[in-house]
C-alpha atoms as a PDB file:
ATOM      1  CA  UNK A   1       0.000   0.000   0.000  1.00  0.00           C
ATOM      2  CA  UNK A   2       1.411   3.400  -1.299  1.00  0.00           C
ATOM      3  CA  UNK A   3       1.270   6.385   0.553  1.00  0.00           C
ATOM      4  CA  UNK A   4       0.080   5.891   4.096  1.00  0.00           C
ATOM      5  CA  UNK A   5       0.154   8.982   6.175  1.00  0.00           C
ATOM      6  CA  UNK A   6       1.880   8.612   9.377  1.00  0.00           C
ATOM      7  CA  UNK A   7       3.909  11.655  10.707  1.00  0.00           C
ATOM      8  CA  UNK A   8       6.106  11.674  13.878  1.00  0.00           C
ATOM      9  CA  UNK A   9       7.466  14.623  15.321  1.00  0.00           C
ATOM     10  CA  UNK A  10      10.852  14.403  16.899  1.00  0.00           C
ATOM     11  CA  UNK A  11      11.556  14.893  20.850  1.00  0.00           C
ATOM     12  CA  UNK A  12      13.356  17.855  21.163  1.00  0.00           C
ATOM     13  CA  UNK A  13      14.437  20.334  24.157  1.00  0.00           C
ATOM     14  CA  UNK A  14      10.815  21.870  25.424  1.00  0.00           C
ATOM     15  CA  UNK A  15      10.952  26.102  25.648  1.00  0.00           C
ATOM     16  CA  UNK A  16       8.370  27.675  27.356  1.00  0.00           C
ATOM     17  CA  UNK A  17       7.371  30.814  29.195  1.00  0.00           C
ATOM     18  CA  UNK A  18       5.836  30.866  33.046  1.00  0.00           C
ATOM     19  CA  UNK A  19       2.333  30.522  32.757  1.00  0.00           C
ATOM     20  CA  UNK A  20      -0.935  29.170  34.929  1.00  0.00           C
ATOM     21  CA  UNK A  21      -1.800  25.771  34.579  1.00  0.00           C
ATOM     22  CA  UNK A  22      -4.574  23.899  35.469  1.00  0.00           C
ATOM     23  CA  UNK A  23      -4.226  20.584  36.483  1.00  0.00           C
ATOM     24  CA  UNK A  24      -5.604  16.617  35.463  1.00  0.00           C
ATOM     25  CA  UNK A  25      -4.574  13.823  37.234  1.00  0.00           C
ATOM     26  CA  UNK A  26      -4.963  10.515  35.328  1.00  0.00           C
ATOM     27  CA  UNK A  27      -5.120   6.900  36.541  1.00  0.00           C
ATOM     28  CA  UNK A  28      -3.316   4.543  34.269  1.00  0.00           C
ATOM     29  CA  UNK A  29      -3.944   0.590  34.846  1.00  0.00           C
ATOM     30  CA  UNK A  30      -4.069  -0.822  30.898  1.00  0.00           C
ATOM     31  CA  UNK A  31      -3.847  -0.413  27.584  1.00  0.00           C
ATOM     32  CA  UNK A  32      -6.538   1.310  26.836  1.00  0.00           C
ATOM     33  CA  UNK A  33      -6.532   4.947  24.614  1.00  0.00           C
ATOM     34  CA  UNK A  34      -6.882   7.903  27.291  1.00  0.00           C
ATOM     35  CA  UNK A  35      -9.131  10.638  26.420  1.00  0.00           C
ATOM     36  CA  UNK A  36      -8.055  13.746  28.139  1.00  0.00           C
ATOM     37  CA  UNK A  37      -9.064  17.853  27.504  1.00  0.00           C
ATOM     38  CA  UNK A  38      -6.311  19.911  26.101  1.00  0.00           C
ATOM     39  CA  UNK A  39      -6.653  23.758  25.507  1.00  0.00           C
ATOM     40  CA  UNK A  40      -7.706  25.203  22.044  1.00  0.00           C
ATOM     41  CA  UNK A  41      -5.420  27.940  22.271  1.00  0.00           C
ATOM     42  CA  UNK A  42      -2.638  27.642  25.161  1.00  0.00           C
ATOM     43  CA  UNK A  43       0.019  24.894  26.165  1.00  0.00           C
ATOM     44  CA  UNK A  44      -0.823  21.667  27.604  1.00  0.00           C
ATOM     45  CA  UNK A  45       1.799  20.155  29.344  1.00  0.00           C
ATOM     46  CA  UNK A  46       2.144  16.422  29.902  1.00  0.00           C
ATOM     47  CA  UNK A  47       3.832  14.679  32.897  1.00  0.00           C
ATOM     48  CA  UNK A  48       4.827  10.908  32.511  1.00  0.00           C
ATOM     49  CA  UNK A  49       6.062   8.556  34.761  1.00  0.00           C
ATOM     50  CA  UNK A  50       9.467   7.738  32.453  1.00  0.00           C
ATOM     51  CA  UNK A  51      11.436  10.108  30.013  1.00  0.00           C
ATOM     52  CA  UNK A  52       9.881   9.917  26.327  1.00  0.00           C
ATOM     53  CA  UNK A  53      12.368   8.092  23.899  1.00  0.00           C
ATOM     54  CA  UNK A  54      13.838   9.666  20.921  1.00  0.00           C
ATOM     55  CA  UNK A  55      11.473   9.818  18.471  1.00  0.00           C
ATOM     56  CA  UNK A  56       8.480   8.794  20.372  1.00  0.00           C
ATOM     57  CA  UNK A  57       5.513  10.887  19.530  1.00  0.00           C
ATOM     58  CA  UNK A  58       3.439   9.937  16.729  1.00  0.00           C
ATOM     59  CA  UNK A  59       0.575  11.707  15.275  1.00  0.00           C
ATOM     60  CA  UNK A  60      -1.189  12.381  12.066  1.00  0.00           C
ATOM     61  CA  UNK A  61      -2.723  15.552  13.170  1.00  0.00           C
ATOM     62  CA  UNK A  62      -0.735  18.436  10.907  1.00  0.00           C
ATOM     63  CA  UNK A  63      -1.957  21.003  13.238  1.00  0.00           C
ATOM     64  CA  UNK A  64      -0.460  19.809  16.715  1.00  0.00           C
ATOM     65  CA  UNK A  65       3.018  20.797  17.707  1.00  0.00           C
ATOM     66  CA  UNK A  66       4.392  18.807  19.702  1.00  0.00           C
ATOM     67  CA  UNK A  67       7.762  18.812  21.697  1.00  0.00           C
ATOM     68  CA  UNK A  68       8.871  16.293  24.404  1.00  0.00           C
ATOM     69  CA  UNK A  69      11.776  17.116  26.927  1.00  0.00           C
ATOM     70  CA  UNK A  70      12.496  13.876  28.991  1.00  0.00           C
ATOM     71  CA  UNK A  71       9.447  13.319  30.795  1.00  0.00           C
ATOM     72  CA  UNK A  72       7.199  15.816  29.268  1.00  0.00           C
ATOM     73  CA  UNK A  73       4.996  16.651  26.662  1.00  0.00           C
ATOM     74  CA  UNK A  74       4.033  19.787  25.763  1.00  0.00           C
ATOM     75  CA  UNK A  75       1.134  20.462  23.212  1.00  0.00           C
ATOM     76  CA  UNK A  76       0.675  23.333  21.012  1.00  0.00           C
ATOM     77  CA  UNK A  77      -2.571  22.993  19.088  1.00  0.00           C
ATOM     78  CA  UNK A  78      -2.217  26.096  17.527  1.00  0.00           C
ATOM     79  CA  UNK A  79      -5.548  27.254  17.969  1.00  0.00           C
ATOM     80  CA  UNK A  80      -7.042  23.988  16.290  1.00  0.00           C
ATOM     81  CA  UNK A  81     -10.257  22.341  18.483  1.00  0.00           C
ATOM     82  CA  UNK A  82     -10.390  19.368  16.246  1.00  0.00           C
ATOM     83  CA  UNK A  83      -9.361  16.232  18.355  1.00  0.00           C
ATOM     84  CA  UNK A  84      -6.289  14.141  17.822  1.00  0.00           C
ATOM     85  CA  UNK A  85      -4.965  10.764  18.383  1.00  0.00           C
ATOM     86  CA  UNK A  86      -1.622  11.237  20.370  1.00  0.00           C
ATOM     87  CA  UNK A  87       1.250   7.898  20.928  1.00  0.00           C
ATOM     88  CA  UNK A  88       4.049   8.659  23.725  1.00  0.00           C
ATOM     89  CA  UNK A  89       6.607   6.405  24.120  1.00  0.00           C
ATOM     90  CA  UNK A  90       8.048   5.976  27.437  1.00  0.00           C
ATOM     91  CA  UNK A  91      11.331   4.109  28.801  1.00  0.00           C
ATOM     92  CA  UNK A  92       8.728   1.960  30.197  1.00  0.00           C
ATOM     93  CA  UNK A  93       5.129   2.057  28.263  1.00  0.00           C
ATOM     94  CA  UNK A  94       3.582   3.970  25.630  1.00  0.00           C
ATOM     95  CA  UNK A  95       0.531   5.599  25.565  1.00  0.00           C
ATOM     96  CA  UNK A  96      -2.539   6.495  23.057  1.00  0.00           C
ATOM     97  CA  UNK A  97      -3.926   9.704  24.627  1.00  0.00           C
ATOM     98  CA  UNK A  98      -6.954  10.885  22.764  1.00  0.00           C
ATOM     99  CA  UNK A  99      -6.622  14.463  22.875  1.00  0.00           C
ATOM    100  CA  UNK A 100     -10.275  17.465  22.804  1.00  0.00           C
ATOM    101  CA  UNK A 101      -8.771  20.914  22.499  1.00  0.00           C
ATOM    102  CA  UNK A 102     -11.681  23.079  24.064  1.00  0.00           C
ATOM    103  CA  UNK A 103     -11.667  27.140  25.197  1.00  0.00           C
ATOM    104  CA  UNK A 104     -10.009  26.467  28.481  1.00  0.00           C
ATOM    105  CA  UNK A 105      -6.953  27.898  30.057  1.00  0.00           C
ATOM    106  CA  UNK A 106      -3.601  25.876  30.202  1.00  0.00           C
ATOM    107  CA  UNK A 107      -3.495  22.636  31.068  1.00  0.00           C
ATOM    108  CA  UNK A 108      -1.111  20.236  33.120  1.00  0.00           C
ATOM    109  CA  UNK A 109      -1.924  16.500  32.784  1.00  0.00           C
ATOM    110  CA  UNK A 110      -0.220  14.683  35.513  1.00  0.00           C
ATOM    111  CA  UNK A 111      -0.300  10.833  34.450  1.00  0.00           C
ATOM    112  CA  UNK A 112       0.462   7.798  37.303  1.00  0.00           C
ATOM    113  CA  UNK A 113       0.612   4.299  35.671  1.00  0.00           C
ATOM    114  CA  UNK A 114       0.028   1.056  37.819  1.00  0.00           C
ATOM    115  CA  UNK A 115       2.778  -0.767  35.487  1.00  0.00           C
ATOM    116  CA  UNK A 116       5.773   1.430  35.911  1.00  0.00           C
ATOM    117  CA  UNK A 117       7.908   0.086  38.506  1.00  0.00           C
ATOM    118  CA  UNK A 118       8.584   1.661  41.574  1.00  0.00           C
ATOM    119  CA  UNK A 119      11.876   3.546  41.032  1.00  0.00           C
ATOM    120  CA  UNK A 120      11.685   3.817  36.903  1.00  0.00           C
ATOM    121  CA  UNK A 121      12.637   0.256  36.410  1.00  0.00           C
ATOM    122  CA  UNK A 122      11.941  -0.600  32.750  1.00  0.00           C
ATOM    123  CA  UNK A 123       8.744  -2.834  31.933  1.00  0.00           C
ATOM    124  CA  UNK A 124       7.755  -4.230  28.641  1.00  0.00           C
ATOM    125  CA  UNK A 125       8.724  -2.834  25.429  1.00  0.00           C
ATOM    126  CA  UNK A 126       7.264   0.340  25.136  1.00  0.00           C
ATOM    127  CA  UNK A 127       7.047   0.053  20.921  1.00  0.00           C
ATOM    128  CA  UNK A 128       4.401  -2.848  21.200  1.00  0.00           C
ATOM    129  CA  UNK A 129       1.705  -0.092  21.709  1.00  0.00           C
ATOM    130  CA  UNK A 130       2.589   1.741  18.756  1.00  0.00           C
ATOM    131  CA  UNK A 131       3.295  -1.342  16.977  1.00  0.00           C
ATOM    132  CA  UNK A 132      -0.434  -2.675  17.543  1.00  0.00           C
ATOM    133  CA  UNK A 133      -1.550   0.513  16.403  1.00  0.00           C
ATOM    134  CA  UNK A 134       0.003   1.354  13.332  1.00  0.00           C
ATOM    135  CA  UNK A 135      -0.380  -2.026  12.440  1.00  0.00           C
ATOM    136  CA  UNK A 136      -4.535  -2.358  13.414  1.00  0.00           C
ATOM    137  CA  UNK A 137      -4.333   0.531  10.591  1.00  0.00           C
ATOM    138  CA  UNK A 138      -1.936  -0.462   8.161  1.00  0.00           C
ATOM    139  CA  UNK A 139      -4.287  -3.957   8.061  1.00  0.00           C
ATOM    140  CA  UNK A 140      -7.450  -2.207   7.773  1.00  0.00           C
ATOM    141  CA  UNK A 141      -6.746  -0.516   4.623  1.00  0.00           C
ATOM    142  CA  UNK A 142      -4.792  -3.734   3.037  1.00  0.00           C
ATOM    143  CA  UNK A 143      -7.812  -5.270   3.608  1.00  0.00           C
ATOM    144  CA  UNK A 144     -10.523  -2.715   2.664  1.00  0.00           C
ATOM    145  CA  UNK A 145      -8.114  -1.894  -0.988  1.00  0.00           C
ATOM    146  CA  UNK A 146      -8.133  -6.358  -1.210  1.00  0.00           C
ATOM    147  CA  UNK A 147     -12.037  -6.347  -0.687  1.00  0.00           C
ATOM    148  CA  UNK A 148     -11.400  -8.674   2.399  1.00  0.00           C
ATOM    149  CA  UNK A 149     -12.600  -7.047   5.488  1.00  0.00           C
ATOM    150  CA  UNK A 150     -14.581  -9.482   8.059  1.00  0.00           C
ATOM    151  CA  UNK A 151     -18.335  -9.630   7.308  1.00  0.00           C
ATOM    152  CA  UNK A 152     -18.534  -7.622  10.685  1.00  0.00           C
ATOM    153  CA  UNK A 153     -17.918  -4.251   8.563  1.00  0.00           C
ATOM    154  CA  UNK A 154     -21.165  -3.515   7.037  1.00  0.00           C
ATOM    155  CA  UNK A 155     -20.896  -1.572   3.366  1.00  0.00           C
ATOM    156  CA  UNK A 156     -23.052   1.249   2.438  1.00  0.00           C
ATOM    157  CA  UNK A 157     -23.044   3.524  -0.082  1.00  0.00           C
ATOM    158  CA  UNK A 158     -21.663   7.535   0.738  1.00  0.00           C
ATOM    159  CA  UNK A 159     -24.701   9.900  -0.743  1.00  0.00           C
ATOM    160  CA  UNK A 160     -23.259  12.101  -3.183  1.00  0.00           C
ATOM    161  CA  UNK A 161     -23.967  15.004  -0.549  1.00  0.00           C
ATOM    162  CA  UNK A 162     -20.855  13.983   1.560  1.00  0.00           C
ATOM    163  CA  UNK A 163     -18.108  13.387  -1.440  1.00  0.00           C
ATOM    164  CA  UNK A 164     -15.447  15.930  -0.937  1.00  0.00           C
ATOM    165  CA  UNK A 165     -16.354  19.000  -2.704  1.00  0.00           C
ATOM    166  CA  UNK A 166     -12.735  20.455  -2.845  1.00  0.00           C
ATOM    167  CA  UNK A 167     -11.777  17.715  -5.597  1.00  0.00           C
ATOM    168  CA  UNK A 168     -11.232  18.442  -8.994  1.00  0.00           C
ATOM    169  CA  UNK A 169     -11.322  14.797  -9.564  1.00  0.00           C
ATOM    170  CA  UNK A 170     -14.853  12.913 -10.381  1.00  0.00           C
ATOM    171  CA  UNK A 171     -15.859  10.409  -7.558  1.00  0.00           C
ATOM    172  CA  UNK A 172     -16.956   7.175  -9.724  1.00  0.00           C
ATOM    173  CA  UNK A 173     -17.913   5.426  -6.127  1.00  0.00           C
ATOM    174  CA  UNK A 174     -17.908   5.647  -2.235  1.00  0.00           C
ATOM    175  CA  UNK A 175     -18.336   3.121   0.510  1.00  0.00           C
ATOM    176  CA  UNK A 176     -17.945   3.474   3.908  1.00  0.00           C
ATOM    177  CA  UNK A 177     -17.346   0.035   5.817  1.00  0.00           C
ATOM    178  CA  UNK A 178     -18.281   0.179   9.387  1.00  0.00           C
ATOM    179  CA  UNK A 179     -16.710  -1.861  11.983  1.00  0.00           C
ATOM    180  CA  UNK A 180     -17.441  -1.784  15.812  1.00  0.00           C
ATOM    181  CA  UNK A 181     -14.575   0.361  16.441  1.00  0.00           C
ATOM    182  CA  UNK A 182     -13.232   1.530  13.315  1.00  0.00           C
ATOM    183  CA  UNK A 183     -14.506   2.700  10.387  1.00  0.00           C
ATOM    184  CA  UNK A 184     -12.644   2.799   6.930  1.00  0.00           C
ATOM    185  CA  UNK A 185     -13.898   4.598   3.781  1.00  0.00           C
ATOM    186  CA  UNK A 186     -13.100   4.154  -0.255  1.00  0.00           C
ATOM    187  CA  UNK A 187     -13.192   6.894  -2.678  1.00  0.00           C
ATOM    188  CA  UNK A 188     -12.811   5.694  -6.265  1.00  0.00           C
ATOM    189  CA  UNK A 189     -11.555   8.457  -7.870  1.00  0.00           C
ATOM    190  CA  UNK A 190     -11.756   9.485 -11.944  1.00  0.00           C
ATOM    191  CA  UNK A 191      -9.607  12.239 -13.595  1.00  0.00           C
ATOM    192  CA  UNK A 192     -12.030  13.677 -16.190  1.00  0.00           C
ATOM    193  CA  UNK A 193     -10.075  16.656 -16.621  1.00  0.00           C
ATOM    194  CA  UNK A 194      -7.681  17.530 -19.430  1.00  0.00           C
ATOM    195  CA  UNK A 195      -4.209  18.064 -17.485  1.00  0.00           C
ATOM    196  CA  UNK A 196      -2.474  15.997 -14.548  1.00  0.00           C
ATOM    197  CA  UNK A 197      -4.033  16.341 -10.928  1.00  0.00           C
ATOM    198  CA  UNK A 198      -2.000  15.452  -8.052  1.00  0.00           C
ATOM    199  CA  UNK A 199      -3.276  14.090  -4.983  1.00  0.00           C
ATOM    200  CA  UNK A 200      -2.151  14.143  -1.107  1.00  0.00           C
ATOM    201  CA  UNK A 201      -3.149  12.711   1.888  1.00  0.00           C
ATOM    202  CA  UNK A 202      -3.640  16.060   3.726  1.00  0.00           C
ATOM    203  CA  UNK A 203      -6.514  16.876   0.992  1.00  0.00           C
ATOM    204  CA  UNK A 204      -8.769  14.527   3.226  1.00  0.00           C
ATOM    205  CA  UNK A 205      -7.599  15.599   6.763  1.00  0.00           C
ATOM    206  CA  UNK A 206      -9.960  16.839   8.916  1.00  0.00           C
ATOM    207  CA  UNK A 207      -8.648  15.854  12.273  1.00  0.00           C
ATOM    208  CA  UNK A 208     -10.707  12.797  12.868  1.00  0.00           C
ATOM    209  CA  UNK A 209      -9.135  10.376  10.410  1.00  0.00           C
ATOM    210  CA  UNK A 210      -6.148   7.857  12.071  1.00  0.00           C
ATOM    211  CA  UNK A 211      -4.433   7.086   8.814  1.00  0.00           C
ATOM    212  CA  UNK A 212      -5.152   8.043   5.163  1.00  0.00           C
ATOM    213  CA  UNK A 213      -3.872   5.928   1.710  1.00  0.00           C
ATOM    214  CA  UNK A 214      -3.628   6.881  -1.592  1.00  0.00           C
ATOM    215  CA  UNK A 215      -2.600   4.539  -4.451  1.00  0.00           C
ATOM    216  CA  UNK A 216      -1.575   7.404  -6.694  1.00  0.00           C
ATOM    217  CA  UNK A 217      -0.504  10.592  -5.838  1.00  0.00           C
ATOM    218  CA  UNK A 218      -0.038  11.586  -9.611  1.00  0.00           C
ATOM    219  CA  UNK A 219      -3.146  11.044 -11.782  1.00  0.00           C
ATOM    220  CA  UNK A 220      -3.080  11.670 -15.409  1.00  0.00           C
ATOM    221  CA  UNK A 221      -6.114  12.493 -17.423  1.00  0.00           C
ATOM    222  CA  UNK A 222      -8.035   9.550 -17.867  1.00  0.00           C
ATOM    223  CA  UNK A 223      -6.632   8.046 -15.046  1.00  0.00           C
ATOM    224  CA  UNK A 224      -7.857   6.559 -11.524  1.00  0.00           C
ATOM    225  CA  UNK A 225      -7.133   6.986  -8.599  1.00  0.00           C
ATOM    226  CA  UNK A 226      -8.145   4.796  -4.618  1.00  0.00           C
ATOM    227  CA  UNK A 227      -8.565   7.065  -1.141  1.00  0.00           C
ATOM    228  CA  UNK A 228      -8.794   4.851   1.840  1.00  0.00           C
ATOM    229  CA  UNK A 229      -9.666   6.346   5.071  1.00  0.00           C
ATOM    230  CA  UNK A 230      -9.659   4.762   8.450  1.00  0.00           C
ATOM    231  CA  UNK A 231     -11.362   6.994  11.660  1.00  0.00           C
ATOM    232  CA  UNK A 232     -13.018   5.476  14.847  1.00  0.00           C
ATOM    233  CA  UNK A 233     -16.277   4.292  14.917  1.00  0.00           C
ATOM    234  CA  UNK A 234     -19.506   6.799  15.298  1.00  0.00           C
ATOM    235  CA  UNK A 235     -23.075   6.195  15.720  1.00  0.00           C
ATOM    236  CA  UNK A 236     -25.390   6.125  13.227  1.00  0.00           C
ATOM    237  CA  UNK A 237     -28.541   8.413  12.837  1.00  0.00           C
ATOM    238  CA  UNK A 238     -31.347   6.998  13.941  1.00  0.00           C
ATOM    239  CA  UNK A 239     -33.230   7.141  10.282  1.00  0.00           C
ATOM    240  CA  UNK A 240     -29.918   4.925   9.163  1.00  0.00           C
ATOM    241  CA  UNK A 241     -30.345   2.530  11.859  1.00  0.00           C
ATOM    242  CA  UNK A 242     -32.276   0.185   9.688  1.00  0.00           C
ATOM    243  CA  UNK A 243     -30.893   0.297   6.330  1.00  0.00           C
ATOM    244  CA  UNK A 244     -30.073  -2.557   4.546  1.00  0.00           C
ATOM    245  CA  UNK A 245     -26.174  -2.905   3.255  1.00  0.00           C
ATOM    246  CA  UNK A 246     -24.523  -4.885   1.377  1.00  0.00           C
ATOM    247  CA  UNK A 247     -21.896  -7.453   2.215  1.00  0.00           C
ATOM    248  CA  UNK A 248     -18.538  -5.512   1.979  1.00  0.00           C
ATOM    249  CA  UNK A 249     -16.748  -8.540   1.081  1.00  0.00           C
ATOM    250  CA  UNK A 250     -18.546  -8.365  -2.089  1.00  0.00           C
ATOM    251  CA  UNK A 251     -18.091  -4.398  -2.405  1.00  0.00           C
ATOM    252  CA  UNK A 252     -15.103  -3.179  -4.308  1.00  0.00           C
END
């Protein structure tokens, strides 16, 4: 699969002015992603239990900035309130923080984990988090591009209404598969125009998506083109409750 969008910053030296912070203490006892309240428009600092390794903060969100200075994280989300997906690694765990920028003041987000060793003794590896999640997402679209995702992804059609309107590029079709926790989409794309169109990952970002694929990134006239898209899981309305869908194993 070509062109998978994955972006790490690199931990570098942390710089920042006295200011008031408010303060979140979190609980850590598993695995699980932590959802925690950042601010929309000042720092949030992060306090771990072990010193961030180099080159251990991965997101896909282009608007974060985010710099870690041994252990602590500070977020700049540069005025963005769109949420983000966040991986830390530690010296002794990683983390999936699921971050909500809202209008509040500064924020300091003390975390305690259960695991870490009294005295910063190292536990597991701390890359099997990020290793289970890049590669939950890496499989998702291999399977959703191969037309093999489990029968527990239900296929239905995207209306017309929700194609993106900033292409220049004629959607032929659009599925959305939905899982219980994930969700991946499929744009078939059609170049009806007369000269070249490029095409980039960041076209489709609107904060909510955990990894993007594109098959071609150059698309000559006459040409097509695949978008997969992978986000969490949301409800459905409740008029789309009952619809009928086709088996996605038999949707291409």
């Amino acid at each position: 699969m070509r062109g998978v969008l994955v972006t790490a910053a690199l931990a570098v030296t942390v710089s920042m002015s006295p200011v008031s912070w408010a303060k979140q203490d979190v609980l850590v006892t598993d695995d699980s992603p932590i959802a925690v309240t950042i601010s929309s428009y000042q720092l949030t600092l992060i306090k771990l239990p072990g010193a961030v390794v180099p080159n251990g903060i991965l997101t896909v969100s282009p608007a974060l900035e985010v710099r870690a200075n041994g252990p602590n994280v500070a977020i700049d989300p540069k005025g963005s309130t769109a949420p983000a997906d966040l991986v830390v690694m530690t010296e002794q765990q990683s983390y999936l923080f699921q971050l909500v920028p809202r209008a509040i003041p500064a924020e300091t987000i003390v975390v305690q984990d259960v695991r870490v060793p009294a005295g910063g003794g190292k536990a597991e590896d701390p890359a099997k988090r990020l290793e289970s999640y890049v590669e939950t997402n890496v499989e998702l679209l291999k399977q959703a591009a191969q037309g093999t995702l489990p029968r527990s992804y239900v296929a239905t059609e995207i209306p017309k209404t929700a194609h993106p309107k900033w292409l220049e590029l004629e959607v032929l079709e659009a599925t959305e598969y939905r899982g219980p926790v994930y969700t991946v989409r499929r744009y078939h794309l059609y170049n009806h125009q007369g000269a070249t169109q490029s095409l980039r990952q960041t076209e489709f970002f609107t904060g909510e998506e955990l990894s993007i694929a594109v098959d071609r990134h150059v698309i000559a006239h006459a040409q097509e083109a695949s978008v997969l898209i992978v986000t969490y899981t949301k409800p459905l309305p409740k008029d789309q409750r009952k619809a009928n869908s086709p088996d996605p194993e038999r949707s291409h």
